[in-house]
Protein backbone atom coordinates (compact mmCIF):
# COMPACT_ATOMS: atom_id res chain seq x y z
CA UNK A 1 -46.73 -13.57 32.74
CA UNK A 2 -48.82 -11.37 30.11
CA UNK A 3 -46.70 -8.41 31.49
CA UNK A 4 -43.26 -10.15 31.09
CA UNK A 5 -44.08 -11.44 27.35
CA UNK A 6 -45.52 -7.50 26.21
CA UNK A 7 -41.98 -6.06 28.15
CA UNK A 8 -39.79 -8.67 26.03
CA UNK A 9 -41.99 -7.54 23.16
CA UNK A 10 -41.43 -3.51 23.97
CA UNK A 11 -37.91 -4.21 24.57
CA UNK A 12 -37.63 -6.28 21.09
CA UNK A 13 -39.78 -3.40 19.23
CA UNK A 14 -37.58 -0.27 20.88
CA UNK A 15 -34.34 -2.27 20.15
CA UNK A 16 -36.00 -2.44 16.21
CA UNK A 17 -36.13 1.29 16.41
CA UNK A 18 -33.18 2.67 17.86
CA UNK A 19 -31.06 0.34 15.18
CA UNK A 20 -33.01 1.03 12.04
CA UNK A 21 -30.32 2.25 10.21
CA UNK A 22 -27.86 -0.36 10.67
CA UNK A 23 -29.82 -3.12 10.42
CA UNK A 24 -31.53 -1.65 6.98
CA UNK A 25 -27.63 -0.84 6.11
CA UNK A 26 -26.59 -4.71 7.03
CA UNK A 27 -29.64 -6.49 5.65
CA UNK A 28 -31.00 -7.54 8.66
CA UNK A 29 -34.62 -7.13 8.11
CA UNK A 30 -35.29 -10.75 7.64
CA UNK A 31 -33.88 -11.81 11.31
CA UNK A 32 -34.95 -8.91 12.90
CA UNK A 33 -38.58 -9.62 11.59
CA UNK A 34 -38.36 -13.41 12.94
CA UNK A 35 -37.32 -12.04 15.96
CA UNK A 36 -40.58 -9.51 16.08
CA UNK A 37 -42.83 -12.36 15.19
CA UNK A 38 -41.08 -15.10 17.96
CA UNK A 39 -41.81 -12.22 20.45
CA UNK A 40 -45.64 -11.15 19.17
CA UNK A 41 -46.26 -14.92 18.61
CA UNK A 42 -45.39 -15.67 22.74
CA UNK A 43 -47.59 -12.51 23.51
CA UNK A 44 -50.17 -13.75 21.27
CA UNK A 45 -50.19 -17.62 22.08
CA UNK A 46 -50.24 -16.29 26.17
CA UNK A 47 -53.52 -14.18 25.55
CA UNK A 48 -55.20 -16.70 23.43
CA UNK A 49 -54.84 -19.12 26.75
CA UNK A 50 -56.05 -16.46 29.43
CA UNK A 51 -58.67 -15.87 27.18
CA UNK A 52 -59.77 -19.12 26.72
CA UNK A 53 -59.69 -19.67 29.83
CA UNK A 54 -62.11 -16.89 31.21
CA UNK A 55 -64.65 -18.29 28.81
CA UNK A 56 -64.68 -21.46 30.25
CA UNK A 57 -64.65 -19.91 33.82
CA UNK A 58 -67.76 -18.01 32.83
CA UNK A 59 -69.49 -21.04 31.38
CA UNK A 60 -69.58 -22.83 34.51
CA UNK A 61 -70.01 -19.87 36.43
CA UNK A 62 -73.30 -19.42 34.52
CA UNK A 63 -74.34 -23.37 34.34
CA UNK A 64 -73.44 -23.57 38.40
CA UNK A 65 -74.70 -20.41 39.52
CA UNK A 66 -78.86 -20.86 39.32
CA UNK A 67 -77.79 -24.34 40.93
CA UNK A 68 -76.37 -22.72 44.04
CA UNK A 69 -79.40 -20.12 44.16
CA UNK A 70 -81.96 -23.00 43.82
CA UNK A 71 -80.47 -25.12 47.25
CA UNK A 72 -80.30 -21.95 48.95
């Protein structure tokens, strides 16, 4: 998933790049910024949950694991 959401996000940034000039030309700035943010915001939102996650895996990994050495 984290590698799907940062290749949308690539994709989204490279397609910002190779259209500079037409979208400065146009006025798109404003869309192509919500677009940017949509994209970094996913990438961003996903990480936040895997990290948050971890933490809590290490908490009980730390309350539970002098509990298993003690029975054995």
């Amino acid at each position: 998933m984290s590698a799907q959401l940062a290749g949308s996000f690539r994709h989204t940034h490279s397609r910002l790049n190779e259209f500079a000039e037409e979208i400065a030309f146009l006025g798109g700035e404003e869309t192509e910024k919500l677009l940017l943010e949509r994209e970094y915001g996913g990438v961003m939102k996903h990480e936040i949950r895997v990290l948050r996650a971890r933490w809590w895996h290490g908490c009980l990994e730390e309350v539970s694991q002098p509990l298993i050495n003690k029975a054995n």
